[in-house]
N, C-alpha and C. Protein backbone atom coordinates (compact mmCIF):
# COMPACT_ATOMS: atom_id res chain seq x y z
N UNK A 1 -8.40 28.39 -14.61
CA UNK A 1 -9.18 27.80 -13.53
C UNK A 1 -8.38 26.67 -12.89
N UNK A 2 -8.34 26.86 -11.46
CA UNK A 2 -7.64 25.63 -10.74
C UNK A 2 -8.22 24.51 -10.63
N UNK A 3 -7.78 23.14 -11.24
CA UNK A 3 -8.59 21.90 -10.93
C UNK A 3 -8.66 21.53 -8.96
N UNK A 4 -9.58 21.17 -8.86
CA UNK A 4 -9.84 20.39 -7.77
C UNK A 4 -9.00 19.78 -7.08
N UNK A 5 -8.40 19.15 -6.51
CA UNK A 5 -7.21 18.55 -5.85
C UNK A 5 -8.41 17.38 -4.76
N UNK A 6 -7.61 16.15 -4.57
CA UNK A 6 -8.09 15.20 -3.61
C UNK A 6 -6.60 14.93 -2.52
N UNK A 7 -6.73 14.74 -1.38
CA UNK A 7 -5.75 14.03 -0.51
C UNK A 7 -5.68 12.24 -1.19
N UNK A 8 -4.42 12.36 -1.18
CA UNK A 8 -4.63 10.72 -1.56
C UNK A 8 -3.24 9.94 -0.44
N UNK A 9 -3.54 8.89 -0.55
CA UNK A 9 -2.09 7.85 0.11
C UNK A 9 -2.10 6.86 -0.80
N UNK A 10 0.30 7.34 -0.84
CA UNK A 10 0.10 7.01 -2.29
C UNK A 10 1.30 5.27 -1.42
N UNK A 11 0.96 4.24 -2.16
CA UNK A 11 2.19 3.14 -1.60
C UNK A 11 2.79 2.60 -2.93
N UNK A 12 4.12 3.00 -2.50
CA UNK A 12 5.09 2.27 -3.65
C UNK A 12 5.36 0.87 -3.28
N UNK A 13 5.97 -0.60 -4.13
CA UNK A 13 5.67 -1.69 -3.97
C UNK A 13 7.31 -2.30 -3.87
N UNK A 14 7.90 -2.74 -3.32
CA UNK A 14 9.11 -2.90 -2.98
C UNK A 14 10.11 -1.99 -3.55
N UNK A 15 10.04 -1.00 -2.67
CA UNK A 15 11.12 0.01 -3.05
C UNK A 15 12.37 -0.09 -1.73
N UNK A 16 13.56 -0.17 -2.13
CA UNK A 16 14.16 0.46 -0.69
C UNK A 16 14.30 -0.79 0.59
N UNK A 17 14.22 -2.20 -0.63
CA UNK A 17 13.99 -3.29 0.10
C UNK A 17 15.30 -4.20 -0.35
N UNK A 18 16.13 -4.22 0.60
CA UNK A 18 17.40 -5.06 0.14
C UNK A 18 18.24 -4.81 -0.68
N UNK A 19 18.40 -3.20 -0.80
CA UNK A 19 18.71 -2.79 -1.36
C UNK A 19 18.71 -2.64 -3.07
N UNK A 20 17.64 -2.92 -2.81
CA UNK A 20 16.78 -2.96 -4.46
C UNK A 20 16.12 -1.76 -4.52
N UNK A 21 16.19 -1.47 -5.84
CA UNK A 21 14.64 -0.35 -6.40
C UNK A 21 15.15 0.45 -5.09
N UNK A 22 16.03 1.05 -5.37
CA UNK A 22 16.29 2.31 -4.42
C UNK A 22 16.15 3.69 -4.08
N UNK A 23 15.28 4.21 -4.08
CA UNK A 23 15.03 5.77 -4.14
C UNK A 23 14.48 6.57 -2.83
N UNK A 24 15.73 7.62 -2.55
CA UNK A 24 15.41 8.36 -1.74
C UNK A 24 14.06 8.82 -1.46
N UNK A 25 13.59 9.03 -0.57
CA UNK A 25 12.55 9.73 -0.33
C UNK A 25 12.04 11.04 -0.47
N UNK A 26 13.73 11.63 0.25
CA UNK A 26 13.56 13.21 -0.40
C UNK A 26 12.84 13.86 -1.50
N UNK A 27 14.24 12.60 -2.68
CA UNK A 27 14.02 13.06 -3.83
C UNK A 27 12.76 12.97 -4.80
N UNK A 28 11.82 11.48 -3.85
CA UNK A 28 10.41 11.34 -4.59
C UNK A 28 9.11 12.51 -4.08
N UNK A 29 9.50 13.11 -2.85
CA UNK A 29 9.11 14.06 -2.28
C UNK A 29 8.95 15.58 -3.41
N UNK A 30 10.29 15.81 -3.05
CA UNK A 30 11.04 16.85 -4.42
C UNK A 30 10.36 16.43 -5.92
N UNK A 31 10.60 15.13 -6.55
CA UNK A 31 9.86 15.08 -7.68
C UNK A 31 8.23 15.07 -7.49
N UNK A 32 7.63 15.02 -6.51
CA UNK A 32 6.16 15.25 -6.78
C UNK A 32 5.95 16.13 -6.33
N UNK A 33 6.05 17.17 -5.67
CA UNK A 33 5.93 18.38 -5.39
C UNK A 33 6.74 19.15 -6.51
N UNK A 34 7.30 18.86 -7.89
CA UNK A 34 7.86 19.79 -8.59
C UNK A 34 6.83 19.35 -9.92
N UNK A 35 5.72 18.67 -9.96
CA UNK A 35 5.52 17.83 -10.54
C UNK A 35 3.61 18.12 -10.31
N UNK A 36 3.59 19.35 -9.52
CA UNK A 36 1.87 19.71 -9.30
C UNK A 36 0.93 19.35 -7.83
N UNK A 37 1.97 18.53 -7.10
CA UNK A 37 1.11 17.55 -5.99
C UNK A 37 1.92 18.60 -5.17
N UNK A 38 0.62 18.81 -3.65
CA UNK A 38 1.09 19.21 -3.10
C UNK A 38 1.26 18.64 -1.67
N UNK A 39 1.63 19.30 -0.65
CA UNK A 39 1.31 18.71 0.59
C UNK A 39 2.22 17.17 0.58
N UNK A 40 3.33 17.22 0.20
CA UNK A 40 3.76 15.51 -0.09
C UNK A 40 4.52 15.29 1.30
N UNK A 41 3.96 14.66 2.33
CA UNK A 41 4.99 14.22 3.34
C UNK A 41 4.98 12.45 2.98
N UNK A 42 6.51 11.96 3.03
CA UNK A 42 6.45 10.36 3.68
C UNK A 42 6.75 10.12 4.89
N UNK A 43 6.53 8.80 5.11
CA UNK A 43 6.38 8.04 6.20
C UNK A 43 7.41 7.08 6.21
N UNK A 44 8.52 6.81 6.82
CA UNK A 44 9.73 5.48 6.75
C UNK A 44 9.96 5.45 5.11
N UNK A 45 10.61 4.50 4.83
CA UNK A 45 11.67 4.08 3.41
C UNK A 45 11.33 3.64 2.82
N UNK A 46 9.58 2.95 3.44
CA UNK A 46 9.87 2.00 2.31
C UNK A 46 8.40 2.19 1.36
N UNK A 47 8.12 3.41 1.01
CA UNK A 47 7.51 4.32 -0.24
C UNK A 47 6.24 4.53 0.42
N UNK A 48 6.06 5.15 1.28
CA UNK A 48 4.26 5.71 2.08
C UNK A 48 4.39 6.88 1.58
N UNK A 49 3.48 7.49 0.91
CA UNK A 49 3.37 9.38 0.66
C UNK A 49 1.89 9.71 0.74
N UNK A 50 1.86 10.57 1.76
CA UNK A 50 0.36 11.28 1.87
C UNK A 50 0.67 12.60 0.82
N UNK A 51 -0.67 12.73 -0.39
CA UNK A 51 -0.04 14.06 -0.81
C UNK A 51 -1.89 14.60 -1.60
N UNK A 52 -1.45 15.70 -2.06
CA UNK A 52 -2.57 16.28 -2.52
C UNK A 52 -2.51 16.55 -3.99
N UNK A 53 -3.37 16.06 -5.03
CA UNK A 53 -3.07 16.25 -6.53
C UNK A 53 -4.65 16.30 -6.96
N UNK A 54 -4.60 16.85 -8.14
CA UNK A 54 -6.00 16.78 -9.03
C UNK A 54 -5.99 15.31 -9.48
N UNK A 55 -7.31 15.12 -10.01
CA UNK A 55 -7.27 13.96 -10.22
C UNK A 55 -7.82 12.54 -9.38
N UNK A 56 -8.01 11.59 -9.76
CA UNK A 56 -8.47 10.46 -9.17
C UNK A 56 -7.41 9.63 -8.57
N UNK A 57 -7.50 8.77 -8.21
CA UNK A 57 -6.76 7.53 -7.83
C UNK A 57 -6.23 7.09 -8.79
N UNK A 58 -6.51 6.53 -9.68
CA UNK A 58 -5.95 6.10 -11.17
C UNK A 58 -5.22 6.95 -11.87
N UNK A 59 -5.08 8.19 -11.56
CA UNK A 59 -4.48 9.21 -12.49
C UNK A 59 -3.17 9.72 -11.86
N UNK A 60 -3.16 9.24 -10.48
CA UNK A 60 -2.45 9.65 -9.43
C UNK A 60 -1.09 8.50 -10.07
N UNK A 61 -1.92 7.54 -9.62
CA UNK A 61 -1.16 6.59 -9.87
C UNK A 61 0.03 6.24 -11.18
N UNK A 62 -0.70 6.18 -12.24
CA UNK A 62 -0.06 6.31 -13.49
C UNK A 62 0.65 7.67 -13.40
N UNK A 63 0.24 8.51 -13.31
CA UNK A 63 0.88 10.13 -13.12
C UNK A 63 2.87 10.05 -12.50
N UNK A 64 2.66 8.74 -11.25
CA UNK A 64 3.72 8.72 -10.20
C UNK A 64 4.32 7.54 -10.66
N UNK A 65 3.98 6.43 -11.31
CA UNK A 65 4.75 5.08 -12.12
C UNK A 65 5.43 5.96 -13.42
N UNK A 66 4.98 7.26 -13.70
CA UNK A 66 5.30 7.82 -15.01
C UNK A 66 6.89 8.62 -14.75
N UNK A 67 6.29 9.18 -13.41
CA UNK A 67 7.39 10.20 -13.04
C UNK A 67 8.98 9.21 -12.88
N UNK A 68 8.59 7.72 -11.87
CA UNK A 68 9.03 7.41 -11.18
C UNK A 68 10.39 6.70 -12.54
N UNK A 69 9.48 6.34 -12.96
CA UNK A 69 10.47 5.68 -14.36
C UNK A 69 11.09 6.44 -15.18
N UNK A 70 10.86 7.97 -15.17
CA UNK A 70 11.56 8.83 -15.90
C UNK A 70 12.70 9.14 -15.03
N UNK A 71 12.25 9.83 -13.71
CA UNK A 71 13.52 10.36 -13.00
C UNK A 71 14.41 9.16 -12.23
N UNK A 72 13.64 7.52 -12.17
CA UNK A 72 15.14 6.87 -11.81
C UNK A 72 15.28 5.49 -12.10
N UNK A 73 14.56 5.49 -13.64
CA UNK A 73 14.48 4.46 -14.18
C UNK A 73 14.36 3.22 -13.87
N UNK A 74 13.30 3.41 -12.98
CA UNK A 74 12.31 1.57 -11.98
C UNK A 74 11.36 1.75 -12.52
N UNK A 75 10.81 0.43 -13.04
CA UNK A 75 9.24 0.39 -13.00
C UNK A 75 8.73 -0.33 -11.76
N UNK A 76 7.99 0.60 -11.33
CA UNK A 76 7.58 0.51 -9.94
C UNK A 76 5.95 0.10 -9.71
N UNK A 77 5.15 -0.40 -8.92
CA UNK A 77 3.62 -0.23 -8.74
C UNK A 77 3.51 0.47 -8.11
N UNK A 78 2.92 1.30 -8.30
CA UNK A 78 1.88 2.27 -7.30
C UNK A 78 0.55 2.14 -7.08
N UNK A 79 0.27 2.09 -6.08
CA UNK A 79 -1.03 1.55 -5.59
C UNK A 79 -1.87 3.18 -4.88
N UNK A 80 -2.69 3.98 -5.18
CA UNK A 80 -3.13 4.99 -4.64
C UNK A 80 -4.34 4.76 -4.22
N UNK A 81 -5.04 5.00 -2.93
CA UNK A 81 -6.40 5.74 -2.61
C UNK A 81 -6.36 6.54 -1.89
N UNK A 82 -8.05 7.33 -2.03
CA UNK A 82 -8.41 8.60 -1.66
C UNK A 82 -8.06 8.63 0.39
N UNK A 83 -7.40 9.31 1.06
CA UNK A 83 -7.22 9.56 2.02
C UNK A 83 -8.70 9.65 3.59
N UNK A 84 -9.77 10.14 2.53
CA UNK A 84 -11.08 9.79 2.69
C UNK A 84 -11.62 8.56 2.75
N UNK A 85 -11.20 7.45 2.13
CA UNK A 85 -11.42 6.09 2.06
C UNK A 85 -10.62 5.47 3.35
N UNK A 86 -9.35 5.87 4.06
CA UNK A 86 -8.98 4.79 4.31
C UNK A 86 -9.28 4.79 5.88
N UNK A 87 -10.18 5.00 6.75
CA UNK A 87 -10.86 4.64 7.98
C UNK A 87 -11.72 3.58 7.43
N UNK A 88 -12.29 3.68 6.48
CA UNK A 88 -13.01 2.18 6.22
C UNK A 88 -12.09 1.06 5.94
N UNK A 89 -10.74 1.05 5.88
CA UNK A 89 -9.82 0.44 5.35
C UNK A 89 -9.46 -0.03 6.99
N UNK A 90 -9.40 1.20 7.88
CA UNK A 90 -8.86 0.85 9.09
C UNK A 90 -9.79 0.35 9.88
N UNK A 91 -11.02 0.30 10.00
CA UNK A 91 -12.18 0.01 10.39
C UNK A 91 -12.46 -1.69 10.11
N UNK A 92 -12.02 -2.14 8.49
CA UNK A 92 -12.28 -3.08 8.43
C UNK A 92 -11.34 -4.49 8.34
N UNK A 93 -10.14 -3.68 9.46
CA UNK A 93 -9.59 -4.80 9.87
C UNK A 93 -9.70 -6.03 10.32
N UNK A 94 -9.81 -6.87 10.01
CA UNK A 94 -10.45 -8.65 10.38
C UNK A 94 -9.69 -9.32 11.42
N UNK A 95 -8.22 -8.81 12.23
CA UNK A 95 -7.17 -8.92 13.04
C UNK A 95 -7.86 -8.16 14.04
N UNK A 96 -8.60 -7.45 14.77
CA UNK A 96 -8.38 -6.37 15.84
C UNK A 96 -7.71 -6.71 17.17
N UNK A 97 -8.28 -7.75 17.46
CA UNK A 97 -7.10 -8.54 18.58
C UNK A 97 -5.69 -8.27 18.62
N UNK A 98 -5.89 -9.05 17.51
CA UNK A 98 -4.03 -9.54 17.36
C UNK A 98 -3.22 -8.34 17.05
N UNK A 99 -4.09 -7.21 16.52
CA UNK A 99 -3.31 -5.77 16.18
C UNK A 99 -2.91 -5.28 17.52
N UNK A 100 -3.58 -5.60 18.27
CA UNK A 100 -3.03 -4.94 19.75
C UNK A 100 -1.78 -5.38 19.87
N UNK A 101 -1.79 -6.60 19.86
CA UNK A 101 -0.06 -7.00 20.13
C UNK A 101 1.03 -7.16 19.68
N UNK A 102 0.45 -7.78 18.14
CA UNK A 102 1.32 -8.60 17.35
C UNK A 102 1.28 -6.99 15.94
N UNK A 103 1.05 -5.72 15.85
CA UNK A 103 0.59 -4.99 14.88
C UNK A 103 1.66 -4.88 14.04
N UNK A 104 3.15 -5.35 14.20
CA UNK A 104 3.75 -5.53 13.37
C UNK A 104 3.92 -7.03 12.15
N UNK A 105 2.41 -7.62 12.70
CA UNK A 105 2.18 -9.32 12.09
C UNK A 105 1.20 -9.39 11.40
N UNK A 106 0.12 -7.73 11.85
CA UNK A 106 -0.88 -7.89 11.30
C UNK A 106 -0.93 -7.02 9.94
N UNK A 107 -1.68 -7.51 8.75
CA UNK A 107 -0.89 -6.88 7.28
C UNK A 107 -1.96 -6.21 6.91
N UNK A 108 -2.17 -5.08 6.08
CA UNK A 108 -3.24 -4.74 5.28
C UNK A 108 -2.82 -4.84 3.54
N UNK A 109 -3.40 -5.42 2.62
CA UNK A 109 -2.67 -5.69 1.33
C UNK A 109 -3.61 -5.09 0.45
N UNK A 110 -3.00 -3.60 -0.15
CA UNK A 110 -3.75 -3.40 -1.26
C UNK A 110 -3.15 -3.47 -3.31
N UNK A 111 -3.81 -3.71 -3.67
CA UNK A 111 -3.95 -4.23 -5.04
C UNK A 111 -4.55 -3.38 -5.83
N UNK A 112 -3.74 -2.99 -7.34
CA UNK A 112 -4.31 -2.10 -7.95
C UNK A 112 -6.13 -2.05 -8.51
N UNK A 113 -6.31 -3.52 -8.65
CA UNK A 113 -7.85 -4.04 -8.74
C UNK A 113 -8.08 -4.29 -7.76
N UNK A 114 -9.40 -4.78 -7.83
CA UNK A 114 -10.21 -5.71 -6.56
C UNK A 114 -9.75 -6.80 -6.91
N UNK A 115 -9.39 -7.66 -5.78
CA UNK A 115 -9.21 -9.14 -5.96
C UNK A 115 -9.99 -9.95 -6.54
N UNK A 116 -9.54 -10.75 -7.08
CA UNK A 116 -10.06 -11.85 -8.19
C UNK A 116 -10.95 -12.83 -7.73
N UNK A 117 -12.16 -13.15 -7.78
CA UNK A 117 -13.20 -14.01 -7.27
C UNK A 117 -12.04 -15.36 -7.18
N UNK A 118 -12.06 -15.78 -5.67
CA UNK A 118 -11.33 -17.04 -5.06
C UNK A 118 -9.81 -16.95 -5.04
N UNK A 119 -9.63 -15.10 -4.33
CA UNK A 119 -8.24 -14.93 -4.43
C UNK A 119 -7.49 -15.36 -2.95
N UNK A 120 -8.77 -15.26 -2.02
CA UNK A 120 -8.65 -15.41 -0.76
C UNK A 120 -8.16 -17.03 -0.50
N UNK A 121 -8.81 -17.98 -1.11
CA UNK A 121 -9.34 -19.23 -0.96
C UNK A 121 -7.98 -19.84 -1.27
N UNK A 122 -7.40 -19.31 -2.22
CA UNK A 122 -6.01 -19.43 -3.28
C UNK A 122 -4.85 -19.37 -2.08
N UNK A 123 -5.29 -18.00 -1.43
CA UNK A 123 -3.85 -17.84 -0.73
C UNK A 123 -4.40 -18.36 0.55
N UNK A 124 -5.25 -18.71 0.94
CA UNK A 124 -5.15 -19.87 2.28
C UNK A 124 -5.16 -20.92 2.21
N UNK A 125 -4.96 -21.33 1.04
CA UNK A 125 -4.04 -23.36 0.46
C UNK A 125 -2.70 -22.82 0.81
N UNK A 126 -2.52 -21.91 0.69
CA UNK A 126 -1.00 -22.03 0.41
C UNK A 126 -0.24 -21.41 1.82
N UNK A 127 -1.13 -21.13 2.62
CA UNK A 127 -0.34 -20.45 3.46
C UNK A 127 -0.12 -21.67 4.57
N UNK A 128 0.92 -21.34 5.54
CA UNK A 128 1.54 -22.20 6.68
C UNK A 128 1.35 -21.20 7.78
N UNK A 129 2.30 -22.13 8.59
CA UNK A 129 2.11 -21.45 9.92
C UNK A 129 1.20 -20.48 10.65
N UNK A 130 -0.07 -21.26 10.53
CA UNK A 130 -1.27 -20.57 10.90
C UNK A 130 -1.64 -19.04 10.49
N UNK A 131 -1.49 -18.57 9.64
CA UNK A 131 -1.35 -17.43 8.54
C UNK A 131 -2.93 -17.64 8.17
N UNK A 132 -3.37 -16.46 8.26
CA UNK A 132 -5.11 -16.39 7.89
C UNK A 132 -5.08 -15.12 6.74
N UNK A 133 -6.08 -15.55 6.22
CA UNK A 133 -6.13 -14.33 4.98
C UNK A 133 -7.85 -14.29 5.43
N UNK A 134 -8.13 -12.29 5.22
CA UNK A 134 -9.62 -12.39 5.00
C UNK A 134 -9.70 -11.28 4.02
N UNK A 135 -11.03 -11.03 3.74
CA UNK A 135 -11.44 -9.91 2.94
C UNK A 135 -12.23 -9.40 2.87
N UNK A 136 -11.92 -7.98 3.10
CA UNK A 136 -13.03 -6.92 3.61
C UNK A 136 -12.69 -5.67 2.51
N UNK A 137 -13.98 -5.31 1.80
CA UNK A 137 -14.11 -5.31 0.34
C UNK A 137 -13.10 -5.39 -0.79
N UNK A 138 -12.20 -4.34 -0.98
CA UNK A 138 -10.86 -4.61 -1.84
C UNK A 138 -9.96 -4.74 -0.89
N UNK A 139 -9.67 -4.74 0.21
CA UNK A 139 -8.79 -5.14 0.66
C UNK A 139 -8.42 -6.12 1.51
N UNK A 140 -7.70 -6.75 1.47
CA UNK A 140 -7.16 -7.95 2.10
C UNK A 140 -6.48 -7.91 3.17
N UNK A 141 -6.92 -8.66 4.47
CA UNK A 141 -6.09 -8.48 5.63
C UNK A 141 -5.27 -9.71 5.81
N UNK A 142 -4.32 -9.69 6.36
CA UNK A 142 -3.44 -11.13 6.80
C UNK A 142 -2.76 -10.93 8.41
N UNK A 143 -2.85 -12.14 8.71
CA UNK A 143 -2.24 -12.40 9.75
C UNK A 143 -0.87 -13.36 10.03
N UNK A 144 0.35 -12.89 10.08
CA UNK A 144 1.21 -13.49 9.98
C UNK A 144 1.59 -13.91 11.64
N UNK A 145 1.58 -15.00 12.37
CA UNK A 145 1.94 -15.02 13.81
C UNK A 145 3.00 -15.39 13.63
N UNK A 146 3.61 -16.06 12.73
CA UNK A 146 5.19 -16.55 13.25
C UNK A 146 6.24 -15.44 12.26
N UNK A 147 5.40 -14.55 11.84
CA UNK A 147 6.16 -13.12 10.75
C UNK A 147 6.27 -13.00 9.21
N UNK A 148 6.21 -12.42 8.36
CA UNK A 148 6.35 -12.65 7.29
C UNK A 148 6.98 -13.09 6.60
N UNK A 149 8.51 -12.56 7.05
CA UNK A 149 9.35 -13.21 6.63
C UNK A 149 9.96 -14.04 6.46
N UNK A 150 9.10 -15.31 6.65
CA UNK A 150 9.20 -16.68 6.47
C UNK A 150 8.31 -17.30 5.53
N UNK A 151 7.28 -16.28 5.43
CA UNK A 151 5.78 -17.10 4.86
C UNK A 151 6.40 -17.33 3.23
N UNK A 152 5.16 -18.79 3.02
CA UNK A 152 5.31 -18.69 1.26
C UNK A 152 4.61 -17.92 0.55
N UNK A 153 3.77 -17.26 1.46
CA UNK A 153 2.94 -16.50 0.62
C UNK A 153 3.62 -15.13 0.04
N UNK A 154 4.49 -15.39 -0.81
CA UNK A 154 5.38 -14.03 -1.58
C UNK A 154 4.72 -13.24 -2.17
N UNK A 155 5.53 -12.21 -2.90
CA UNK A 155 4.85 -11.04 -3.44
C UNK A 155 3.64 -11.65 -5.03
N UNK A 156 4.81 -12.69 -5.40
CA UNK A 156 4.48 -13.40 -6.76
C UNK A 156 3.31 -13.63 -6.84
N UNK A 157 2.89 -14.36 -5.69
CA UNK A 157 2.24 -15.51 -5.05
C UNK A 157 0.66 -14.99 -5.09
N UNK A 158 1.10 -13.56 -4.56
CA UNK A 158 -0.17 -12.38 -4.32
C UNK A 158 -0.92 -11.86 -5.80
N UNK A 159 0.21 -11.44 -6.23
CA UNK A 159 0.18 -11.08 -7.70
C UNK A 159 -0.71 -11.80 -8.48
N UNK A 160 -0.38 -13.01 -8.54
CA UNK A 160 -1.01 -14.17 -9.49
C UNK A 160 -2.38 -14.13 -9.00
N UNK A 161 -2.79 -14.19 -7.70
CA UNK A 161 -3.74 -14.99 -6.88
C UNK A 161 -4.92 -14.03 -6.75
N UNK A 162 -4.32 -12.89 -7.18
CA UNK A 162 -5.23 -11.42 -6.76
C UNK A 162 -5.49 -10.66 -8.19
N UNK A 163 -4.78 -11.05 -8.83
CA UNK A 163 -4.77 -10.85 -10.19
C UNK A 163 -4.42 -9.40 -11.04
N UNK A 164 -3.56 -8.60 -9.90
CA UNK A 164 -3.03 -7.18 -10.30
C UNK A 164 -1.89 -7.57 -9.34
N UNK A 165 -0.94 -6.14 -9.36
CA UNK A 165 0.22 -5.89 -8.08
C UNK A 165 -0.68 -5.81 -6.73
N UNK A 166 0.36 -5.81 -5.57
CA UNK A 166 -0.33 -5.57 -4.55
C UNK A 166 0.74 -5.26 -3.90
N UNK A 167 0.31 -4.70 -2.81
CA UNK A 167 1.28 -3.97 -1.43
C UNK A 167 0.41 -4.13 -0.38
N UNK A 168 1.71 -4.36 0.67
CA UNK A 168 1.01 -4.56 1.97
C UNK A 168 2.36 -4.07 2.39
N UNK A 169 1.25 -3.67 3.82
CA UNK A 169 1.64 -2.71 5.13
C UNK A 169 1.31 -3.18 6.14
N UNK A 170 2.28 -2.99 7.76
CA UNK A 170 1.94 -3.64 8.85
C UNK A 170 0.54 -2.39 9.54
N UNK A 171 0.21 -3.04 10.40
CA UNK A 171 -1.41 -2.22 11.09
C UNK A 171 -0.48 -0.94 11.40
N UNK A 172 0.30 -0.87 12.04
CA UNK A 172 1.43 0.20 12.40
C UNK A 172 1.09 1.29 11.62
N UNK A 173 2.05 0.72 10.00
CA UNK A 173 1.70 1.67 9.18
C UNK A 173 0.43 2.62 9.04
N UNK A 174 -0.36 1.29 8.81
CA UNK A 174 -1.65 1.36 8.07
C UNK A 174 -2.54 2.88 9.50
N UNK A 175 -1.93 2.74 10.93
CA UNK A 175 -3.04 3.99 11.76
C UNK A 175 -1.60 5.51 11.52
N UNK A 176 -0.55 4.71 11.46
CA UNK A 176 0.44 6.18 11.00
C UNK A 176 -0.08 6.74 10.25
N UNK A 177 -0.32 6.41 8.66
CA UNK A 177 -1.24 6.94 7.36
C UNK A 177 -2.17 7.71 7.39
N UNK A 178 -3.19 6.84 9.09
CA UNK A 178 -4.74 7.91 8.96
C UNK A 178 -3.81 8.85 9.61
N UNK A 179 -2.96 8.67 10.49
CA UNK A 179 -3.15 9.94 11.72
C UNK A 179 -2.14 11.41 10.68
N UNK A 180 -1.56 10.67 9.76
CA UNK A 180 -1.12 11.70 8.59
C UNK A 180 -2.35 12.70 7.76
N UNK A 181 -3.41 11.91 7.27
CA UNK A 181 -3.87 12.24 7.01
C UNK A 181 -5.06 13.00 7.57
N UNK A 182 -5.05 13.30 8.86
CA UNK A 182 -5.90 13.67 9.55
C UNK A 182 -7.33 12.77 9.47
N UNK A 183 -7.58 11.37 9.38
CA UNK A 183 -8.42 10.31 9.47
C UNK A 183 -8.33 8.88 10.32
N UNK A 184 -7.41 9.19 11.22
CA UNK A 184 -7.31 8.45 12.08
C UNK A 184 -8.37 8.43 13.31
């Protein structure tokens, strides 16, 4: 009997960044499609995969931190949800303005948990240059106007404050993903 299969979008967490944690795409393509998942397309370098597998979100996940450390020895985060979920994700952007213009400023940050009661509060002490954090249910939106790549608010920073890994994506990404997934 064939199990069930869900669409999921899967985000790897600094991969392919400064030449760190480096892995082709192809080849993560190739390993999850040899590996039961089907339907695996990515999106740019730096670890987006829309794909189709049995299983939950959680199973996805561990399933692809499992693979990922066998075939190229990173321990990596993977952050997965259901492909079905993420118009409410895009919906509950707290930026809509600023996505019009600035959509490479505006962030969506997801985390293997739900954020930690006063994770928000945490990272808007700490942020500068008019940098807003909000939160709309597990996920966290940010607004970077003068860019990220200046902010103090680091990966660490997130980590600690949110109280699992986390990944974030520009709004860009985040309507590429639905329109992959046919939920845009």
């Amino acid at each position: 009997m064939t199990k069930k299969t869900d669409r999921f979008i899967v985000l790897l967490r600094g991969i392919n960044v400064g030449g760190r944690n480096m892995i082709p795409m192809a080849d993560l393509r190739t390993l999850c499609s040899k590996n039961g998942m089907t339907g695996v397309e990515s999106y740019i370098q730096s670890g987006n995969l829309v794909l189709s597998a049995p299983g939950n979100a959680g199973s996805v996940e561990a399933d692809i931190e499992r693979l990922i450390e066998r075939r190229f020895k990173l321990s990596v985060a993977v952050i997965v949800r259901r492909a079905s979920d993420w118009p409410a994700y895009m919906k509950g952007n707290r930026f809509p303005e600023e996505s019009k213009s600035e959509g490479n400023r505006v962030m969506l940050a997801l985390s293997k948990r739900a954020p930690s009661p006063g994770a928000v509060e945490g990272l808007q002490e700490r942020a500068a240059n008019g940098e807003r954090i909000r939160q709309a249910g597990d996920a966290l939106w940010i607004h970077f106007p003068g860019g990220s790549g200046t902010s103090k608010l680091s990966p660490a920073v997130f980590d600690r404050l949110v109280g699992s890994p986390v990944t974030i994506r520009n709004w860009r990404t985040v309507l590429k993903l639905g329109e992959m997934t046919g939920k845009a």
